[in-house]
PDB file of N, CA and C in Angstrom:
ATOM      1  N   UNK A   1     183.234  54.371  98.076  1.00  0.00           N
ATOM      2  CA  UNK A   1     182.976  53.370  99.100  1.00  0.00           C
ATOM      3  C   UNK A   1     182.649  54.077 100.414  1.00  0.00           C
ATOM      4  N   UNK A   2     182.220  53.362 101.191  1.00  0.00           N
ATOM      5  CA  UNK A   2     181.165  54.419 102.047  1.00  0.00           C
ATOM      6  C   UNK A   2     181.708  53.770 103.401  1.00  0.00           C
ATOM      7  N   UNK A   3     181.798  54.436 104.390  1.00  0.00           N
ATOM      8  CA  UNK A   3     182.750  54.288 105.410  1.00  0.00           C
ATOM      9  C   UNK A   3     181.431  53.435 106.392  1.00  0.00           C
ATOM     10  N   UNK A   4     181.948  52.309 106.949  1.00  0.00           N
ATOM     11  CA  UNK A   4     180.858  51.422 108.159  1.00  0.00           C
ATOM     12  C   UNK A   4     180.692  52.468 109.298  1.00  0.00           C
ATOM     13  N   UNK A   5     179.386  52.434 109.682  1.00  0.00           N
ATOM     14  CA  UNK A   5     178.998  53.061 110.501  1.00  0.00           C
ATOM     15  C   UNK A   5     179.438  52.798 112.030  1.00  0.00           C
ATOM     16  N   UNK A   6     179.056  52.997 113.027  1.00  0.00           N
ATOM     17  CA  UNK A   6     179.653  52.560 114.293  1.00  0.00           C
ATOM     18  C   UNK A   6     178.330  50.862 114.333  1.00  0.00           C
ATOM     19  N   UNK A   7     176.986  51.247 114.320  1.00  0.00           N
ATOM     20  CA  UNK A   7     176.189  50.537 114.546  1.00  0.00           C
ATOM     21  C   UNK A   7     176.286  49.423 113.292  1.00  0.00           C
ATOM     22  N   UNK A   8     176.836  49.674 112.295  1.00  0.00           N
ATOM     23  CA  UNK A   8     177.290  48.754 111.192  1.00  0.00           C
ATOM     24  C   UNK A   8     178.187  47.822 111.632  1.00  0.00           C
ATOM     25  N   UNK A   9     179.634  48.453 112.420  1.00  0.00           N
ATOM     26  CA  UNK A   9     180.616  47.315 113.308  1.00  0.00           C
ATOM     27  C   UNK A   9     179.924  46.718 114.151  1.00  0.00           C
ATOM     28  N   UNK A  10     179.285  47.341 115.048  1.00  0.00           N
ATOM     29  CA  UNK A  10     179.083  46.294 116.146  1.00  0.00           C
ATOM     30  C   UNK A  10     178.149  45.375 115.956  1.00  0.00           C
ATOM     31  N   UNK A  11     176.655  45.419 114.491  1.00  0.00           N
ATOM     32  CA  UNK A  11     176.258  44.664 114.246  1.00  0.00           C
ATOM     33  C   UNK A  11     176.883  43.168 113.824  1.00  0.00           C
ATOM     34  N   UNK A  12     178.377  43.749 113.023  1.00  0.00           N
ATOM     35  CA  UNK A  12     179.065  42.574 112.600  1.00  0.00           C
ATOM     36  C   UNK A  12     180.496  42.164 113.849  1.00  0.00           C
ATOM     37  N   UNK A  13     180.670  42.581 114.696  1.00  0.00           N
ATOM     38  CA  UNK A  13     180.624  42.023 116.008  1.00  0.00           C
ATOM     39  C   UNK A  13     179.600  41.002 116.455  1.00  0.00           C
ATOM     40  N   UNK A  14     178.761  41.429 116.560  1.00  0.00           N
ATOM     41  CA  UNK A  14     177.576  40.465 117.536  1.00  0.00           C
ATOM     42  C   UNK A  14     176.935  39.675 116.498  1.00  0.00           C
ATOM     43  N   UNK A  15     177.411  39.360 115.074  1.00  0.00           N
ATOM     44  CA  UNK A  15     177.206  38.217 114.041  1.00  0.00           C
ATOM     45  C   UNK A  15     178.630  37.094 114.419  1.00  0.00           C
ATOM     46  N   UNK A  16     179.730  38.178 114.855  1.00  0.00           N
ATOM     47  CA  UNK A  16     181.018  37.355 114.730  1.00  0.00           C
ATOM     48  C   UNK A  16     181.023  36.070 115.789  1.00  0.00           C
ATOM     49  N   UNK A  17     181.799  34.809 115.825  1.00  0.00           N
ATOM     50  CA  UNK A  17     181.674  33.876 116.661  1.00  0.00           C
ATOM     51  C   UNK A  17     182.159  34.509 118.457  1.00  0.00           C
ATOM     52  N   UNK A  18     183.432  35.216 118.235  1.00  0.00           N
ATOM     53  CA  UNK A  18     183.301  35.937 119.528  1.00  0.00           C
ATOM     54  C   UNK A  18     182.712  37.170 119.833  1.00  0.00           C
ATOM     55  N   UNK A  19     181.793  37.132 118.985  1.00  0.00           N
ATOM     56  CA  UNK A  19     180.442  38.507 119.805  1.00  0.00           C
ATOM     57  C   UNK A  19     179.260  37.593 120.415  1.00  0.00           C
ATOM     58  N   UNK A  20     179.220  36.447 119.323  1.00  0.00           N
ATOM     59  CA  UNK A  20     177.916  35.398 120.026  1.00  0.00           C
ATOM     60  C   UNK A  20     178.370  34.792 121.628  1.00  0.00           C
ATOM     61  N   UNK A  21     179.973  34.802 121.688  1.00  0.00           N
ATOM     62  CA  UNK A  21     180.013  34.270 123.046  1.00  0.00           C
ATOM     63  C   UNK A  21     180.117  35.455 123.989  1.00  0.00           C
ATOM     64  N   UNK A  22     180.118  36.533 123.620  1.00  0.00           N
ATOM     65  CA  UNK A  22     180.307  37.683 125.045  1.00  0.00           C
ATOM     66  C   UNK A  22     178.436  37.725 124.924  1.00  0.00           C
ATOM     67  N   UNK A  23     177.637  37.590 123.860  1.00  0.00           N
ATOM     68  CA  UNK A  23     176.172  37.323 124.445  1.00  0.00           C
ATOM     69  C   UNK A  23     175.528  36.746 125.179  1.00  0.00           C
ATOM     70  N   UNK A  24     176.117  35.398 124.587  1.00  0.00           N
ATOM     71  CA  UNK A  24     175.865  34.023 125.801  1.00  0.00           C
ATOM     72  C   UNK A  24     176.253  34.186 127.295  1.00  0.00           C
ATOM     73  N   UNK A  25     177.632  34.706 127.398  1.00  0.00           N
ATOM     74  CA  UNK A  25     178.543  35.194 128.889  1.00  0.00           C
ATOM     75  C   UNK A  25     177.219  36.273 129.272  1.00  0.00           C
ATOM     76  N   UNK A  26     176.854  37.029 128.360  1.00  0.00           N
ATOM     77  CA  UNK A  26     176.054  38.443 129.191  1.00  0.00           C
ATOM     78  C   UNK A  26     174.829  37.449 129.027  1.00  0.00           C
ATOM     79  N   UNK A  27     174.073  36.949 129.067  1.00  0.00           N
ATOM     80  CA  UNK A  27     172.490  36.930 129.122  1.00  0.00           C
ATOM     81  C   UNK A  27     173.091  35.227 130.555  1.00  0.00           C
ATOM     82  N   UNK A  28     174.086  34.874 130.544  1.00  0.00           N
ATOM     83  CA  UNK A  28     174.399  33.701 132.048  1.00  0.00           C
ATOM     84  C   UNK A  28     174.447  34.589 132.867  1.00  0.00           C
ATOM     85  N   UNK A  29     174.997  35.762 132.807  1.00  0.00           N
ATOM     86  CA  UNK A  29     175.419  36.878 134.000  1.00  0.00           C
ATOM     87  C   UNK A  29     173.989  37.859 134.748  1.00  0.00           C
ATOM     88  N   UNK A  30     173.279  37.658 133.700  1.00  0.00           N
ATOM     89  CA  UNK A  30     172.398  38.120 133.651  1.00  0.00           C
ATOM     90  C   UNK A  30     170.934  37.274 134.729  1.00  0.00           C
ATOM     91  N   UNK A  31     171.458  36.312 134.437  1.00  0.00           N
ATOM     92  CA  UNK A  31     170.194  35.127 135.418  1.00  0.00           C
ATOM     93  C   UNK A  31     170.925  35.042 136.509  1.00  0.00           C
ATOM     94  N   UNK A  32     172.268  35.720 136.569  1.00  0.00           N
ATOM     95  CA  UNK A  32     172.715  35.402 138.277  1.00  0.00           C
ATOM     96  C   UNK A  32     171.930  36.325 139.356  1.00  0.00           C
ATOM     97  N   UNK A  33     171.342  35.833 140.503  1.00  0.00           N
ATOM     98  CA  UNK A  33     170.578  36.886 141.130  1.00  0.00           C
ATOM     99  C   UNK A  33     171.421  38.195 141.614  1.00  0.00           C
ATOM    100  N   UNK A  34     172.800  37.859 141.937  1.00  0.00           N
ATOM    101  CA  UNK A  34     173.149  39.007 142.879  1.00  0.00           C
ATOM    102  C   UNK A  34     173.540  39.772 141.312  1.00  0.00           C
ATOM    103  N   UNK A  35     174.013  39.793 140.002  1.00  0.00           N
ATOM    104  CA  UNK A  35     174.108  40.441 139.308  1.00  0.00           C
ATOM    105  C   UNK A  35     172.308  41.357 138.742  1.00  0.00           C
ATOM    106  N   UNK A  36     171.603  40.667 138.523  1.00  0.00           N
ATOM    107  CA  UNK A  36     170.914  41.476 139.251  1.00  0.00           C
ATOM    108  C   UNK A  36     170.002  42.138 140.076  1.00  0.00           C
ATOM    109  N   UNK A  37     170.589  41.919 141.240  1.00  0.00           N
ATOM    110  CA  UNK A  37     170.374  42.851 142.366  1.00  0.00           C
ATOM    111  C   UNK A  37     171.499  44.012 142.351  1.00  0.00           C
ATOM    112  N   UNK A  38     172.802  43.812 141.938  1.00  0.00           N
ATOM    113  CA  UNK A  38     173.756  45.095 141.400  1.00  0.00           C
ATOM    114  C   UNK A  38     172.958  45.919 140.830  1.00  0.00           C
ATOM    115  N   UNK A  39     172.392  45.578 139.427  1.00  0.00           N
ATOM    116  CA  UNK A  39     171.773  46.112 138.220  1.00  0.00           C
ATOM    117  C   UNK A  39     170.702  47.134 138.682  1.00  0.00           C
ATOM    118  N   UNK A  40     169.846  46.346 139.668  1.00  0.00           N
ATOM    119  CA  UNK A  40     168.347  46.829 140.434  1.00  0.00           C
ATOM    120  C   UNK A  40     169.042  48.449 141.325  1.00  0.00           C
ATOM    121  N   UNK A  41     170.507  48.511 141.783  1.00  0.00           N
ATOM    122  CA  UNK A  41     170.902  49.301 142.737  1.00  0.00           C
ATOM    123  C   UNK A  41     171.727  50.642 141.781  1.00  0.00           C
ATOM    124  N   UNK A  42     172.213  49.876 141.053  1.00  0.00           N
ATOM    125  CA  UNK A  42     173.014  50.970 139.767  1.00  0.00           C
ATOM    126  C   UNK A  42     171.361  51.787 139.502  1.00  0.00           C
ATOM    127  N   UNK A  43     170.640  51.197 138.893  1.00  0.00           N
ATOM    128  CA  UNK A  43     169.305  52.046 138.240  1.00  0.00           C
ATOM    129  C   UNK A  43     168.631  52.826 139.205  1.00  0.00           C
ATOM    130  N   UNK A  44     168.646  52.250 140.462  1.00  0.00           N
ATOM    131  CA  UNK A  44     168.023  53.341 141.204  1.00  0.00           C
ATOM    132  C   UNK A  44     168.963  54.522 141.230  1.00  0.00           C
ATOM    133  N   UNK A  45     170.215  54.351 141.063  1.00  0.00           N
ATOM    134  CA  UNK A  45     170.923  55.319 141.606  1.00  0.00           C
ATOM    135  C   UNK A  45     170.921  56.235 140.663  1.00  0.00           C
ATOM    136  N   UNK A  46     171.001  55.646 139.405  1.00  0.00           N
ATOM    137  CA  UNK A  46     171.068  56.746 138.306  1.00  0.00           C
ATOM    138  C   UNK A  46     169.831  57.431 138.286  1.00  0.00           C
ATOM    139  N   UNK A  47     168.005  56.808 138.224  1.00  0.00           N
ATOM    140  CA  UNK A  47     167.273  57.340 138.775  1.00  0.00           C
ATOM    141  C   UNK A  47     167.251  58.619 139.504  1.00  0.00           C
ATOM    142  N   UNK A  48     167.624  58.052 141.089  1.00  0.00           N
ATOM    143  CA  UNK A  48     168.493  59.453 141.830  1.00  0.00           C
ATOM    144  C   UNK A  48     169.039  60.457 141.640  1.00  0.00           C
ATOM    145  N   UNK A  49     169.674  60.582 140.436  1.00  0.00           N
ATOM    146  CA  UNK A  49     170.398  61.737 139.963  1.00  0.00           C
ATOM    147  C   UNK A  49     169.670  61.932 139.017  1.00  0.00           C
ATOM    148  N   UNK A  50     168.762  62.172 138.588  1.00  0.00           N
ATOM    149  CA  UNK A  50     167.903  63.007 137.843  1.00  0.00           C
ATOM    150  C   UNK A  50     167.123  64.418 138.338  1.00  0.00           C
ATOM    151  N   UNK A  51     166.795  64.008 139.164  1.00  0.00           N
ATOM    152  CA  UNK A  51     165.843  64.902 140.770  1.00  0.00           C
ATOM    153  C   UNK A  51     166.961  66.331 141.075  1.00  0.00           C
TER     154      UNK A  51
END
């Protein structure tokens, strides 16, 4: 028997009824503007540290 992969769990996470609702929670969080405008400021920053 063959051991689940990491990407094997979390696929059956995000099938499970509470993985579909931390999706729903992330894609509402997601249309909030100031979340992202966070998002827009994290990426530049990481950006930044590439240079």
């Amino acid at each position: 028997m063959r051991m689940a992969t990491l990407m094997d769990r979390v696929r059956a996470y995000l099938r499970s009824p509470k993985g579909k609702q931390q999706i729903e929670q992330a894609k509402r969080m997601a249309r909030d503007p100031r979340n992202q405008h966070k998002a827009r400021q994290l990426l530049a920053r990481l950006r930044g540290r590439r240079h």
